[in-house]
C-alpha atoms as a PDB file:
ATOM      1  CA  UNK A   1     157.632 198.990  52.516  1.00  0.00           C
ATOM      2  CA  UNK A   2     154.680 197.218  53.839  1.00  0.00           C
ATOM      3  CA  UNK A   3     152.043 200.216  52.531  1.00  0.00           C
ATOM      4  CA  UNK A   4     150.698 198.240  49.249  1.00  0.00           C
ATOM      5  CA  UNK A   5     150.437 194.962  51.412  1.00  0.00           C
ATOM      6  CA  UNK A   6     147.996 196.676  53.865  1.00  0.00           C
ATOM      7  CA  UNK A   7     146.401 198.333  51.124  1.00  0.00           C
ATOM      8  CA  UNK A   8     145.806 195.214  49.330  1.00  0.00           C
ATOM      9  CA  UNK A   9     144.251 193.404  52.339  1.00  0.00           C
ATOM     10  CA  UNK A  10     142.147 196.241  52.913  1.00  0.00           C
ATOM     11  CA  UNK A  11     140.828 196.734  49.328  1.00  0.00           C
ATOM     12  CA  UNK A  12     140.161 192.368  49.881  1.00  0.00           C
ATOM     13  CA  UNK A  13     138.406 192.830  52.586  1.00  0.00           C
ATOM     14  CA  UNK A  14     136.431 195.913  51.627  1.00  0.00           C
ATOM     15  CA  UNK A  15     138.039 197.980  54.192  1.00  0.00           C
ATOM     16  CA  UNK A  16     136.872 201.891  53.807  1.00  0.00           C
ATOM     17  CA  UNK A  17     139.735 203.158  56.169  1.00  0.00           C
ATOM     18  CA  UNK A  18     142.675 203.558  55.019  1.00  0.00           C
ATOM     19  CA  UNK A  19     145.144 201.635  57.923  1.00  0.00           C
ATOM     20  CA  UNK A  20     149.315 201.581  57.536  1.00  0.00           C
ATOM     21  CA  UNK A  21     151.853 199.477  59.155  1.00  0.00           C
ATOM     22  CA  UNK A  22     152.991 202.535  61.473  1.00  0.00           C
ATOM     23  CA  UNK A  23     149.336 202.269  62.566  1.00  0.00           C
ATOM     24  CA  UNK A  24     149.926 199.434  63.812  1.00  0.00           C
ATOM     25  CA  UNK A  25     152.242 199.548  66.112  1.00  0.00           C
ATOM     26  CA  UNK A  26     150.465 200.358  68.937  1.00  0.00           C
ATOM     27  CA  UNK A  27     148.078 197.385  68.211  1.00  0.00           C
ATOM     28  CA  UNK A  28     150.532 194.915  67.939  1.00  0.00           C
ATOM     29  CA  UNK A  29     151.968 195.959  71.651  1.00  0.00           C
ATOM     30  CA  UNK A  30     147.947 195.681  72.948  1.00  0.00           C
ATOM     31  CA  UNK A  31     148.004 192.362  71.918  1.00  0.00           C
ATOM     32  CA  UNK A  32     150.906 191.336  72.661  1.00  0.00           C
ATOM     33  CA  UNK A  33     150.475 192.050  76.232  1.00  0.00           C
ATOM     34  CA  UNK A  34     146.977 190.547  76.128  1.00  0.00           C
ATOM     35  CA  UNK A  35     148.200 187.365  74.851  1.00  0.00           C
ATOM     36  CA  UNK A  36     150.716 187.232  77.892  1.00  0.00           C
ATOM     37  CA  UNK A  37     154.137 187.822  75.209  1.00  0.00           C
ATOM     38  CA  UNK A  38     157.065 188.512  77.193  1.00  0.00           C
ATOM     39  CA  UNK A  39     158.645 192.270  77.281  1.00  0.00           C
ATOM     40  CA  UNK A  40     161.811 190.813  76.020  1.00  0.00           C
ATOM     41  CA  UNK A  41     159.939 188.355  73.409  1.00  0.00           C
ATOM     42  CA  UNK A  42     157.710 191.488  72.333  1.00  0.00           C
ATOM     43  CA  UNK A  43     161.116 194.083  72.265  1.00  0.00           C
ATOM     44  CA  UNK A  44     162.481 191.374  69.557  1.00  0.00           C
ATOM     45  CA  UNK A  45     159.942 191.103  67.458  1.00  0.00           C
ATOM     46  CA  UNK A  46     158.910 195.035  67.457  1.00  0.00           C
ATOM     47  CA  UNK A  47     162.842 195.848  67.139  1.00  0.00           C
ATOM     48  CA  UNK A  48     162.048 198.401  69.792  1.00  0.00           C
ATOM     49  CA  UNK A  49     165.498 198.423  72.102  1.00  0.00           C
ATOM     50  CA  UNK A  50     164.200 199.219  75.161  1.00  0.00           C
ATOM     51  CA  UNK A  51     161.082 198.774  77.514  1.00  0.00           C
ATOM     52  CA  UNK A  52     160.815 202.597  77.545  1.00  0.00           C
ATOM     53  CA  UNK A  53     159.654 202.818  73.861  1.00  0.00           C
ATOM     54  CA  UNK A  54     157.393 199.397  74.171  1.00  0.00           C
ATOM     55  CA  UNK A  55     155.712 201.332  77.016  1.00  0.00           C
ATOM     56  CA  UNK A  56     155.437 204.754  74.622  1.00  0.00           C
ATOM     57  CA  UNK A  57     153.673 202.804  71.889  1.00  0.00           C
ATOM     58  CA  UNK A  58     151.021 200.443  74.453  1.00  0.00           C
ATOM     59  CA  UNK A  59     147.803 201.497  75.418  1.00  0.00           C
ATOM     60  CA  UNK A  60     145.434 199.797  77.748  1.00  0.00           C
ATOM     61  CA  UNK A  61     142.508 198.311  77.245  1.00  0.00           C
ATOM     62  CA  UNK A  62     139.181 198.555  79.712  1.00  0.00           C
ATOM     63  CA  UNK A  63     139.357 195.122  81.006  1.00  0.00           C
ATOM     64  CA  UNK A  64     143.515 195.361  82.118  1.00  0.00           C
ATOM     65  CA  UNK A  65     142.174 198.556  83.920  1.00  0.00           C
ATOM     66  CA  UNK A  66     139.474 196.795  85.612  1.00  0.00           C
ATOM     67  CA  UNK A  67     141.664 193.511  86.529  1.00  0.00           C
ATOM     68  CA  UNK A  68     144.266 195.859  87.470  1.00  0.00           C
ATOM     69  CA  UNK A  69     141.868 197.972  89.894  1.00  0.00           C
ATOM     70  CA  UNK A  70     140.770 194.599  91.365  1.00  0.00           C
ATOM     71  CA  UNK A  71     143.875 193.246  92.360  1.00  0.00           C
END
């Protein structure tokens, strides 16, 4: 649904990599926990129904590491 959108950007932007929505999805959890978004804010606008799969599509970044180690 959102393919030709993406690829549109992309093409605007001179983007060489091709980059879908379903890429995206782990992205949109990184910064959603960098910006300080709420689990239950970030569930509802993901649709993802539980914290389980938020956690299954998150990654963490260097600097959460490092502030985490500190603490």
């Amino acid at each position: 649904m959102l393919d030709k959108p993406f690829e549109s950007v992309a093409a605007m932007i001179g983007l060489q990599k091709r980059i879908t929505p379903r890429d995206m999805r782990r992205t949109f959890q990184d910064l959603c926990r960098e910006a300080q978004v709420g689990d239950l804010v970030a569930c509802s606008i993901s649709g993802r129904e539980t914290a389980a799969m938020q956690q299954r599509y998150s990654t963490f970044l260097g600097n959460e590491q490092e502030r985490g180690s500190a603490k």
